[in-house]
Protein backbone atom coordinates (compact mmCIF):
# COMPACT_ATOMS: atom_id res chain seq x y z
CA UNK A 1 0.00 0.00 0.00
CA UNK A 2 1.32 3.53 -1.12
CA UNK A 3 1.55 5.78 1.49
CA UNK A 4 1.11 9.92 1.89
CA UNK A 5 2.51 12.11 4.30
CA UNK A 6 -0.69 14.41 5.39
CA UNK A 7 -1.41 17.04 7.89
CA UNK A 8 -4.48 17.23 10.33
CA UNK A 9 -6.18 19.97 9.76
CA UNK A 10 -6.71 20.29 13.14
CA UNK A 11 -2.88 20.78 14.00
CA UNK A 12 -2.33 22.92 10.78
CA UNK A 13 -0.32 26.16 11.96
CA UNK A 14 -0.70 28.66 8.89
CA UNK A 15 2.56 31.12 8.63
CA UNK A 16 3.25 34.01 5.78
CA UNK A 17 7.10 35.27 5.69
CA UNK A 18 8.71 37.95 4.11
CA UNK A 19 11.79 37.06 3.59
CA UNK A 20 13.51 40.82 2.50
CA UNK A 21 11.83 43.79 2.37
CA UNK A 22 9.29 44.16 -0.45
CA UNK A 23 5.87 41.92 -0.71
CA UNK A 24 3.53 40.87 2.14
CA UNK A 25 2.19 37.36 2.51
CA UNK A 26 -1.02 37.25 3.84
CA UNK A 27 -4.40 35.37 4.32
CA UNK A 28 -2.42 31.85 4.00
CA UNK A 29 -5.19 28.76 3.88
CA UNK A 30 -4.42 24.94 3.19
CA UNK A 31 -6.35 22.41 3.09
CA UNK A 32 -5.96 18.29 2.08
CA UNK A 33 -7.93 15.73 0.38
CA UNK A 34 -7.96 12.39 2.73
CA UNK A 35 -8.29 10.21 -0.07
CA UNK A 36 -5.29 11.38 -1.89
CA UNK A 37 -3.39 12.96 0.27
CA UNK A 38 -3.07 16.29 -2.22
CA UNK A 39 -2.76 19.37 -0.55
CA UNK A 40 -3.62 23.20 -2.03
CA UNK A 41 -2.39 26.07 -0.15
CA UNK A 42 -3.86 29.37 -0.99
CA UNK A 43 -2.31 32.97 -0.07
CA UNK A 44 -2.07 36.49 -1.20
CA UNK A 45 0.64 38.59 -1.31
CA UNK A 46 0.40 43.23 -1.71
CA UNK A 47 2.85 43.03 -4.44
CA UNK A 48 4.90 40.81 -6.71
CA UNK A 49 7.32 38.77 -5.15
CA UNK A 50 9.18 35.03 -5.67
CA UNK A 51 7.23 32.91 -3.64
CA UNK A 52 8.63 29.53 -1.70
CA UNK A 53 6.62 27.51 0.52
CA UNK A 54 8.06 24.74 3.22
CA UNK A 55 6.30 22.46 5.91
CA UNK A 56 7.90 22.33 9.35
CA UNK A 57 6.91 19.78 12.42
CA UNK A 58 7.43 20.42 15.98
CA UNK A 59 10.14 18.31 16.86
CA UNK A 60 8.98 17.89 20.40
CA UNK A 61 10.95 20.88 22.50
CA UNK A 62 8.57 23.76 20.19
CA UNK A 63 11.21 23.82 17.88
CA UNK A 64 9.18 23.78 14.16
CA UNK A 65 11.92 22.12 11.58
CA UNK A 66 11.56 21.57 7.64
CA UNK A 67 10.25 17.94 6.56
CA UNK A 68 12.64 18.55 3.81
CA UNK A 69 12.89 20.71 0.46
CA UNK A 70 12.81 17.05 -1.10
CA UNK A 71 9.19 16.36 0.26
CA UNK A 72 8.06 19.08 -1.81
CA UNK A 73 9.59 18.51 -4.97
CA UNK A 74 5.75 17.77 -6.91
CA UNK A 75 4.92 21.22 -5.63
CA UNK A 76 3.31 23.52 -8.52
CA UNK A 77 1.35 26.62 -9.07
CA UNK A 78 2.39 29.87 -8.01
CA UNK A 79 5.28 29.04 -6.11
CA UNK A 80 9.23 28.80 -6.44
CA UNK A 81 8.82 31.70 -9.58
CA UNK A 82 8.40 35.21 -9.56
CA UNK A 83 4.39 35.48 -8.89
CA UNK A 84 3.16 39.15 -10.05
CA UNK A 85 -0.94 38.43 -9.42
CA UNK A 86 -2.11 38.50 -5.98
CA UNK A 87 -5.20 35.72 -4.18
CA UNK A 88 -2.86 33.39 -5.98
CA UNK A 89 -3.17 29.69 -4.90
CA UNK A 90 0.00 26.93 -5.12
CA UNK A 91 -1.03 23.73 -4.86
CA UNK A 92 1.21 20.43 -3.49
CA UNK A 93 1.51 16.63 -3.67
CA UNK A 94 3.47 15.11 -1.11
CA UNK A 95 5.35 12.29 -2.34
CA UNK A 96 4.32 8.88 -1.81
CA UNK A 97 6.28 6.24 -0.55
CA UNK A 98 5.16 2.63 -0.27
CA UNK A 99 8.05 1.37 2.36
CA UNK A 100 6.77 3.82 4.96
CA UNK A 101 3.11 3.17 6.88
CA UNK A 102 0.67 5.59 6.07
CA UNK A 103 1.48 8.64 8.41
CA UNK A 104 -0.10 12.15 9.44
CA UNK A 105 2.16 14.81 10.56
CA UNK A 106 0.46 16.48 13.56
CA UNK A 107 1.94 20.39 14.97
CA UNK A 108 2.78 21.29 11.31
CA UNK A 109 3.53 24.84 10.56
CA UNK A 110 2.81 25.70 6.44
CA UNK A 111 5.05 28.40 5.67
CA UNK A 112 4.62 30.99 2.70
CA UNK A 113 7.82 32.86 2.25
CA UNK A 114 8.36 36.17 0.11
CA UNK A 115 11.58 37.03 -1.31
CA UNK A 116 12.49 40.29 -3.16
CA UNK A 117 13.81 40.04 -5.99
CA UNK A 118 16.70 42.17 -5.48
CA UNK A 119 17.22 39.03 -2.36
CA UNK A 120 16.05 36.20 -4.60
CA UNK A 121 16.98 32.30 -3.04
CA UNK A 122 19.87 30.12 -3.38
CA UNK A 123 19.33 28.64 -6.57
CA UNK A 124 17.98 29.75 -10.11
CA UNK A 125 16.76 27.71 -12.80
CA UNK A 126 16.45 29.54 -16.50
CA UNK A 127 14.75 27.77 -18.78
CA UNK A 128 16.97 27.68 -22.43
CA UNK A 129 14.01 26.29 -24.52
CA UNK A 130 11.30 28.78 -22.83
CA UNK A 131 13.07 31.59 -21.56
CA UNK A 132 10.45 33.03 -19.81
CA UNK A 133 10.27 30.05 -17.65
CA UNK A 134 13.00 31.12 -14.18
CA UNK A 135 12.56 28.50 -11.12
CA UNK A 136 13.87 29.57 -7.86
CA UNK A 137 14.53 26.64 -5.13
CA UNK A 138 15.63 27.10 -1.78
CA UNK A 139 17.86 24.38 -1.82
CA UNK A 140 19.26 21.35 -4.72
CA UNK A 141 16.90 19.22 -2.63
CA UNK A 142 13.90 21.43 -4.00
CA UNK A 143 14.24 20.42 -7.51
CA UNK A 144 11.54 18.49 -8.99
CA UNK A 145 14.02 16.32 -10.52
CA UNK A 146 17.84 16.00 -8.97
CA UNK A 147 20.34 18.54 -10.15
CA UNK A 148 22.12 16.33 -11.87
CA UNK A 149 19.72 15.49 -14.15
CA UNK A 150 20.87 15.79 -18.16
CA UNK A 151 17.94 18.41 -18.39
CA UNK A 152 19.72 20.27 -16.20
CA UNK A 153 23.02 20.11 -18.09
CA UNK A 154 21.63 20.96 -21.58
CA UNK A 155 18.16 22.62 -21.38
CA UNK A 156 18.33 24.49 -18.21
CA UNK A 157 20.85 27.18 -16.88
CA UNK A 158 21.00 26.44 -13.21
CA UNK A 159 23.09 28.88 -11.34
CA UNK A 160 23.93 28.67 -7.44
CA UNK A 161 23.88 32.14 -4.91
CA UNK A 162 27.41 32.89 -3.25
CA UNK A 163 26.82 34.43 -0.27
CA UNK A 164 29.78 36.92 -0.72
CA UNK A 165 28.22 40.39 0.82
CA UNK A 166 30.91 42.05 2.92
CA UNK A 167 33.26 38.97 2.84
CA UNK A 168 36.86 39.31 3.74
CA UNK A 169 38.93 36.25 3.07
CA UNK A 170 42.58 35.59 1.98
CA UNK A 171 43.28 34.82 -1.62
CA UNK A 172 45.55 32.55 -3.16
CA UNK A 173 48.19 29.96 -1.36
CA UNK A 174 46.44 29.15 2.36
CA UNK A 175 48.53 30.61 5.40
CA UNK A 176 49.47 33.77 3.22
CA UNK A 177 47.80 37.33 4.48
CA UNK A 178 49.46 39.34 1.76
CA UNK A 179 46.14 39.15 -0.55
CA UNK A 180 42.89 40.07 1.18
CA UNK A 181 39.98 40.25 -1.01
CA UNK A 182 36.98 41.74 0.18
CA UNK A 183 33.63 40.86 -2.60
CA UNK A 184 31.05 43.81 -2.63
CA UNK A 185 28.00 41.61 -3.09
CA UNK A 186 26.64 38.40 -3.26
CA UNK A 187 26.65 36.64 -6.75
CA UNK A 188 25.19 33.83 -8.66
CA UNK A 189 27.16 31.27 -10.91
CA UNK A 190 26.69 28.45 -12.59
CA UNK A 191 26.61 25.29 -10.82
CA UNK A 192 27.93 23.74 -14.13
CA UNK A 193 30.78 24.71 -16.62
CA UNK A 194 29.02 25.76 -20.15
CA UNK A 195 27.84 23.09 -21.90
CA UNK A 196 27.40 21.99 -25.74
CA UNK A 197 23.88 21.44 -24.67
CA UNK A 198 23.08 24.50 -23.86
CA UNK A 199 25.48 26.17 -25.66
CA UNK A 200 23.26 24.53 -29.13
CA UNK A 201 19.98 25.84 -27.27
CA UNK A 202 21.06 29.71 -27.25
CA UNK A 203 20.75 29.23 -31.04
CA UNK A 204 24.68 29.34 -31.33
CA UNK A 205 26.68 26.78 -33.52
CA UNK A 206 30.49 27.60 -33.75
CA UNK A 207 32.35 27.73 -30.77
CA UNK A 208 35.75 29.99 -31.51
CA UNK A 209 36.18 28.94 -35.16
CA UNK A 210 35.36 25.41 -34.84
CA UNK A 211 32.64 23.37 -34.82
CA UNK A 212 31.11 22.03 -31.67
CA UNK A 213 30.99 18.22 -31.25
CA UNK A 214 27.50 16.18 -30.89
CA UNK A 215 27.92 14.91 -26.81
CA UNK A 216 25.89 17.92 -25.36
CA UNK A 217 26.59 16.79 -21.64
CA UNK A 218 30.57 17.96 -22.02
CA UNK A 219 31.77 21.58 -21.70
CA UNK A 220 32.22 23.74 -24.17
CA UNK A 221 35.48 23.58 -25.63
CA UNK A 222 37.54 26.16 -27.81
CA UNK A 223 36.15 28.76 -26.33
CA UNK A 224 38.09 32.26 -27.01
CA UNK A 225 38.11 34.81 -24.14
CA UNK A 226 37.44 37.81 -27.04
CA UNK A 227 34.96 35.31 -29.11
CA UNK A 228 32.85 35.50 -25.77
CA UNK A 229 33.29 38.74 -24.94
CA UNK A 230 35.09 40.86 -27.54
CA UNK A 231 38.54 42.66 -28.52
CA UNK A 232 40.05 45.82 -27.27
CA UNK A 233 40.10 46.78 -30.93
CA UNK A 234 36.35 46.65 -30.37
CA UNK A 235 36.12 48.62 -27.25
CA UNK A 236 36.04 45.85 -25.12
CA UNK A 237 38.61 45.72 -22.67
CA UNK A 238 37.59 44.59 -19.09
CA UNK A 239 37.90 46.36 -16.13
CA UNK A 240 38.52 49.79 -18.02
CA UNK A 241 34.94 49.13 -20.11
CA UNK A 242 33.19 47.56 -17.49
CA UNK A 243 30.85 44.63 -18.12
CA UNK A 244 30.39 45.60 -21.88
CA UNK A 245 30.16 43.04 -24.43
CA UNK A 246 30.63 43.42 -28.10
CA UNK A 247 26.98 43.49 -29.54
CA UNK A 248 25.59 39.67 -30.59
CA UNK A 249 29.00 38.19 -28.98
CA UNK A 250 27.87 35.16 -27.11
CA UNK A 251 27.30 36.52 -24.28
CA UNK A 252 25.37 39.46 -25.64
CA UNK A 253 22.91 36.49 -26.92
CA UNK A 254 23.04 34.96 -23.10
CA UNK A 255 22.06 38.64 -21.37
CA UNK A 256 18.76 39.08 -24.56
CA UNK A 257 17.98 35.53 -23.67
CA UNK A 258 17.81 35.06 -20.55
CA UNK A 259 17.07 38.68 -19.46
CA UNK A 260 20.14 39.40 -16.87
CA UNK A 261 23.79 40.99 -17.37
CA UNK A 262 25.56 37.49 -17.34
CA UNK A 263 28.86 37.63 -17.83
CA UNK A 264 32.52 35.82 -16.97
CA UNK A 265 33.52 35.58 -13.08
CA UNK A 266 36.23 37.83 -11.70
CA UNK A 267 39.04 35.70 -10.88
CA UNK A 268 37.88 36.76 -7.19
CA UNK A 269 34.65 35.44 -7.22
CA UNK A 270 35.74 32.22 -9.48
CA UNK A 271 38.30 31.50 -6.24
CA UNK A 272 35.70 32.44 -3.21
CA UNK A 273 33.13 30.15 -5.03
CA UNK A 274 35.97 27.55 -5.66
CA UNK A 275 36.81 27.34 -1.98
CA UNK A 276 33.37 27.43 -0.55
CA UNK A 277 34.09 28.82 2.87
CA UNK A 278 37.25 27.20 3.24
CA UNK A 279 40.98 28.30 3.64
CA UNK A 280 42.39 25.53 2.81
CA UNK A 281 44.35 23.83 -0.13
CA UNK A 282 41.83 22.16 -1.57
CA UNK A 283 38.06 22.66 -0.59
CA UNK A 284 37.48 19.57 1.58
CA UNK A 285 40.78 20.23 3.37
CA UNK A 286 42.70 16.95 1.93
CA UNK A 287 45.69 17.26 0.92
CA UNK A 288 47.02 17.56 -2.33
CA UNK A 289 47.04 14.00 -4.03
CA UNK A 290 46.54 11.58 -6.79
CA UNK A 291 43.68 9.71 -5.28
CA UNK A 292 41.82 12.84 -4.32
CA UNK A 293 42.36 14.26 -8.05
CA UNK A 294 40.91 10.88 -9.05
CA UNK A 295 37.41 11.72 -7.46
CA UNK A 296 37.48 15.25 -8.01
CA UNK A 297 37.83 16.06 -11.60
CA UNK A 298 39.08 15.07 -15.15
CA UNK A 299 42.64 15.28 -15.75
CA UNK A 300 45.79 13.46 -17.48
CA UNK A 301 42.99 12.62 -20.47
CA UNK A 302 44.27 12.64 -24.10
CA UNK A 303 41.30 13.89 -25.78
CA UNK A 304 38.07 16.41 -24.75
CA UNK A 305 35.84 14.02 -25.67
CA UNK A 306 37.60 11.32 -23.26
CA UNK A 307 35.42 13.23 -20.11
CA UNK A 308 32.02 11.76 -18.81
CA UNK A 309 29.55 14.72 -18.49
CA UNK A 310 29.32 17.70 -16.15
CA UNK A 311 28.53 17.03 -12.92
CA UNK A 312 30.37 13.36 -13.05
CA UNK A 313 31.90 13.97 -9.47
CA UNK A 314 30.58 15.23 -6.53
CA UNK A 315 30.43 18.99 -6.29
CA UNK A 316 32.18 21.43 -3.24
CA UNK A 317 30.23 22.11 -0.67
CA UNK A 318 28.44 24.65 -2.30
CA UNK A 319 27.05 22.44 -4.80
CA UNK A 320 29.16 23.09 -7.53
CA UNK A 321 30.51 20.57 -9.95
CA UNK A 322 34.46 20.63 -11.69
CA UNK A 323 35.64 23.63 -10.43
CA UNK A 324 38.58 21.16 -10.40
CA UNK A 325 39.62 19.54 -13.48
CA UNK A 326 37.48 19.72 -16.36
CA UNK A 327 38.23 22.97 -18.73
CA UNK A 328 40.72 25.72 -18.07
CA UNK A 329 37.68 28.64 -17.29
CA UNK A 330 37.98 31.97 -18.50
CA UNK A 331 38.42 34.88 -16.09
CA UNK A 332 37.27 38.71 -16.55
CA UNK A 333 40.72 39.60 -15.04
CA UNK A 334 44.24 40.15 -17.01
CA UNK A 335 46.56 38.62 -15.81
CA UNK A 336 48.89 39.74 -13.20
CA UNK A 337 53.01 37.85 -13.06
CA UNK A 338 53.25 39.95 -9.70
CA UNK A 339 50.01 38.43 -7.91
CA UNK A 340 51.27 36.30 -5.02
CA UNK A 341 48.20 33.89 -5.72
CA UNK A 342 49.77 30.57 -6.23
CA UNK A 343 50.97 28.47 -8.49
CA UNK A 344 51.64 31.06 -12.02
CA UNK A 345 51.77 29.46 -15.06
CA UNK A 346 50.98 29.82 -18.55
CA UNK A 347 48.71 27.55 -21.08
CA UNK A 348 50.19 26.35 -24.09
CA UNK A 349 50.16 23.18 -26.02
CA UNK A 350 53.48 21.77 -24.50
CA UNK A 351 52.53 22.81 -20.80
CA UNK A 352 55.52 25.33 -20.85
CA UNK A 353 55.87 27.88 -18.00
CA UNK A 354 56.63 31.24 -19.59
CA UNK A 355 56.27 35.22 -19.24
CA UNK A 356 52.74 36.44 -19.95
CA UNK A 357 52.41 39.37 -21.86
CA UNK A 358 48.57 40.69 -22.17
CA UNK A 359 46.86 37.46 -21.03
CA UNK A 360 43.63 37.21 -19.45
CA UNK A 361 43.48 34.45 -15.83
CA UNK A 362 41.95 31.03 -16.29
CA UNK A 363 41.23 29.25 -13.30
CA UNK A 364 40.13 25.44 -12.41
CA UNK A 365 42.86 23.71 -14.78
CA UNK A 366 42.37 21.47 -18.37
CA UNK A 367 41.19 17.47 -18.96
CA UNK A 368 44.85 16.81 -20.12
CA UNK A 369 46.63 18.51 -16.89
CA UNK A 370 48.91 16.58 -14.02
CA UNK A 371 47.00 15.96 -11.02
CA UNK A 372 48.88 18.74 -8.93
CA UNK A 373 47.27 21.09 -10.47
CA UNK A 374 43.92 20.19 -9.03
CA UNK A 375 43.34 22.74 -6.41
CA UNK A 376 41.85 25.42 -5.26
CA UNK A 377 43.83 28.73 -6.52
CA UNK A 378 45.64 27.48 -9.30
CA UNK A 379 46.36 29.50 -12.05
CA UNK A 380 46.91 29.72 -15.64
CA UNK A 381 46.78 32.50 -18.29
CA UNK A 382 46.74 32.69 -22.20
CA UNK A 383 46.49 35.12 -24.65
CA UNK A 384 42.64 36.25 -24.71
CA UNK A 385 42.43 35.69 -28.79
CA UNK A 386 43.84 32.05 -28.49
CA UNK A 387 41.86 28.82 -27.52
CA UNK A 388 42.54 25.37 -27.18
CA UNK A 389 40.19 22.29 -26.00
CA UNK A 390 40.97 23.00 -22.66
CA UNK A 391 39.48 26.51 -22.90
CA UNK A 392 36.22 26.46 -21.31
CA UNK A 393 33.78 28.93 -19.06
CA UNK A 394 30.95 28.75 -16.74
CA UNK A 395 29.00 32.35 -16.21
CA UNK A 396 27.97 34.11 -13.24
CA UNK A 397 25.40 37.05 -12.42
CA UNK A 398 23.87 39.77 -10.40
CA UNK A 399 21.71 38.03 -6.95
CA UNK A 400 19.26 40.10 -8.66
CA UNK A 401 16.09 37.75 -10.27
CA UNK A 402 14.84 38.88 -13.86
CA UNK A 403 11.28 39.79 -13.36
CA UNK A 404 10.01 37.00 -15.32
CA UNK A 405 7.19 35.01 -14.08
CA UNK A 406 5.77 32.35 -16.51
């Protein structure tokens, strides 16, 4: 016999948050069906806001905590998207499970929760096939399907909030106080490196001056810093232009298509999201080795097409994948020979340390590297006009949420 997870009425606490200032939740209902256990909660909000909703149990000492985001994961309607009409109703089905008894969850709180969209939640899902369609999630465990999904890898963009505001942290080799960053804001970036997938879904085909290959689940390879972005010839010249972009460069088509300034990280924020909170070599504070390379990334492969997809190893503890390994990722920054930030080296065919003269910073390191090279502020640098299959890039944007709400 299946079994539903359902809530008496009778012990039914109702709550409406606001998360940041902006929209008020109010006149939150919910009711169940008995026979199938599907629930509809009903609220209205004073103005248009992203709109989450969670259950929470007493857990005996009047402590409410969350069933879990992944209890929730058939939840539709208005909710996890930017909701602009108010009296709007969301409506639920808990999952069922036939290896647990049939069981009613009694001193249940329903929470409604706001967010601004100037303070949107930790995750956002853009939709490459209808970009209209942006999913917000308060967690990977509030996906309707895991993360690591292949939709998620080819027809989605699903980008992960740093929480950066105010943060001062060291940068570069751990132990050394020399290079204090401190990030202005928080930031989102992709929980993925770029893929052929979804690189074919913008409605783009070459990638540099070569044709992309048919497995959409790997990165996307051959990827020129000034194909992306543009040439100083053109104006474009990072940090002196800003976030400019030469008009219908690749990431001009990104920002029309999925309605935010998305752009390359700063070698800052590529690090800080690299390291996750930690200070340490490498983000799970092992050392340096072979057998920790092994289950960390791609390297010491002879060919691009030699890696499994995206997302093959587990991800830092912010949830994202191959920021080891992988694809060399393009940074905004030029590179800098005098930066104390680790390891300096150059990317050429042969693996040959040299000067760099007008280079732009790639950070994680390539599919073909040496496993000592798998850690946290490595560096490498090549000319910004040159590419080879190592050269790849995920994208990061404002924590601001494009007011989109299909």
């Amino acid at each position: 016999m299946k079994s539903a997870f359902r809530i008496a009425a009778s012990c039914c606490c109702l709550a409406a948050v606001s998360v940041a200032a902006g929209a008020t939740v109010s006149g939150v209902g919910f009711s169940q069906d008995p026979q199938t256990g599907r629930a509809t909660i009903t609220y209205s909000i004073d103005e248009p806001a992203i709109i989450t909703v969670d259950v929470r149990t007493n857990r005996g000492d009047g402590v409410y905590a969350s069933i879990g985001a992944d209890k929730l994961r058939l939840i539709s309607g208005e909710v996890n998207k930017f909701v602009t009409n108010v009296n709007s109703s969301v409506s639920a089905s808990w999952p069922l499970n036939s290896s647990m008894p049939e069981q009613t969850i009694g001193a249940a709180r329903v929470v409604v929760s706001a967010w601004s969209t100037n303070a949107p939640p930790d995750y956002m899902a853009i939709n490459l096939i209808d970009t209209d369609v942006v999913r917000y999630y308060v967690s990977a465990d509030a996906f309707p399907v895991p993360v690591t999904s292949d939709m998620y890898k080819t027809e989605w963009l699903v980008m992960r909030r740093i929480p950066a505001t105010g943060v001062r942290w060291h940068m570069g080799y751990p132990n050394q106080n020399d290079h204090v960053v401190t990030l202005s804001e928080d930031y989102y970036i992709g929980i993925y490196e770029f893929t052929v997938g979804q690189w074919l879904r913008c409605g783009l085909v070459k990638i540099s001056d070569t044709y992309v290959f048919a497995n959409e689940l790997l990165p996307a390879s051959s990827t020129k810093y000034e194909f992306l972005r543009g040439t100083v010839g053109e104006g474009i010249n990072w940090p002196a232009t800003g976030h400019n972009v030469l008009a219908d460069s690749p990431i001009d088509v990104f920002r029309t298509k999925f309605g935010m300034e998305v752009d390359l990280p700063t070698e800052a924020q590529w690090e800080y999201a690299c390291r996750a909170g930690t200070g340490t070599e490498t983000y799970n504070g092992c050392a340096n080795s072979e057998s920790l390379a092994a289950t960390n990334g791609w390297y010491g492969l002879k060919s691009w097409n030699q890696m499994g997809s995206v997302g093959h190893f587990a991800p830092n503890p912010w949830g994202l994948y191959d920021m080891y390994g992988g694809m060399l990722e393009w940074c905004l920054d030029w590179y800098d020979a005098n930066a104390d930030l680790g390891q300096l080296e150059t990317t050429d065919p042969k693996g040959v340390t040299s000067s760099p003269v007008d280079k732009r910073v790639q950070r994680s390191s390539g599919w073909n590297d040496v496993y000592t090279r798998l850690y946290s502020n490595f560096r490498a640098n090549l000319a910004p006009g040159t590419a080879y299959a190592t050269c790849g890039f995920r994208l990061v944007a404002p924590c601001r949420a494009p007011l989109k709400a299909k």
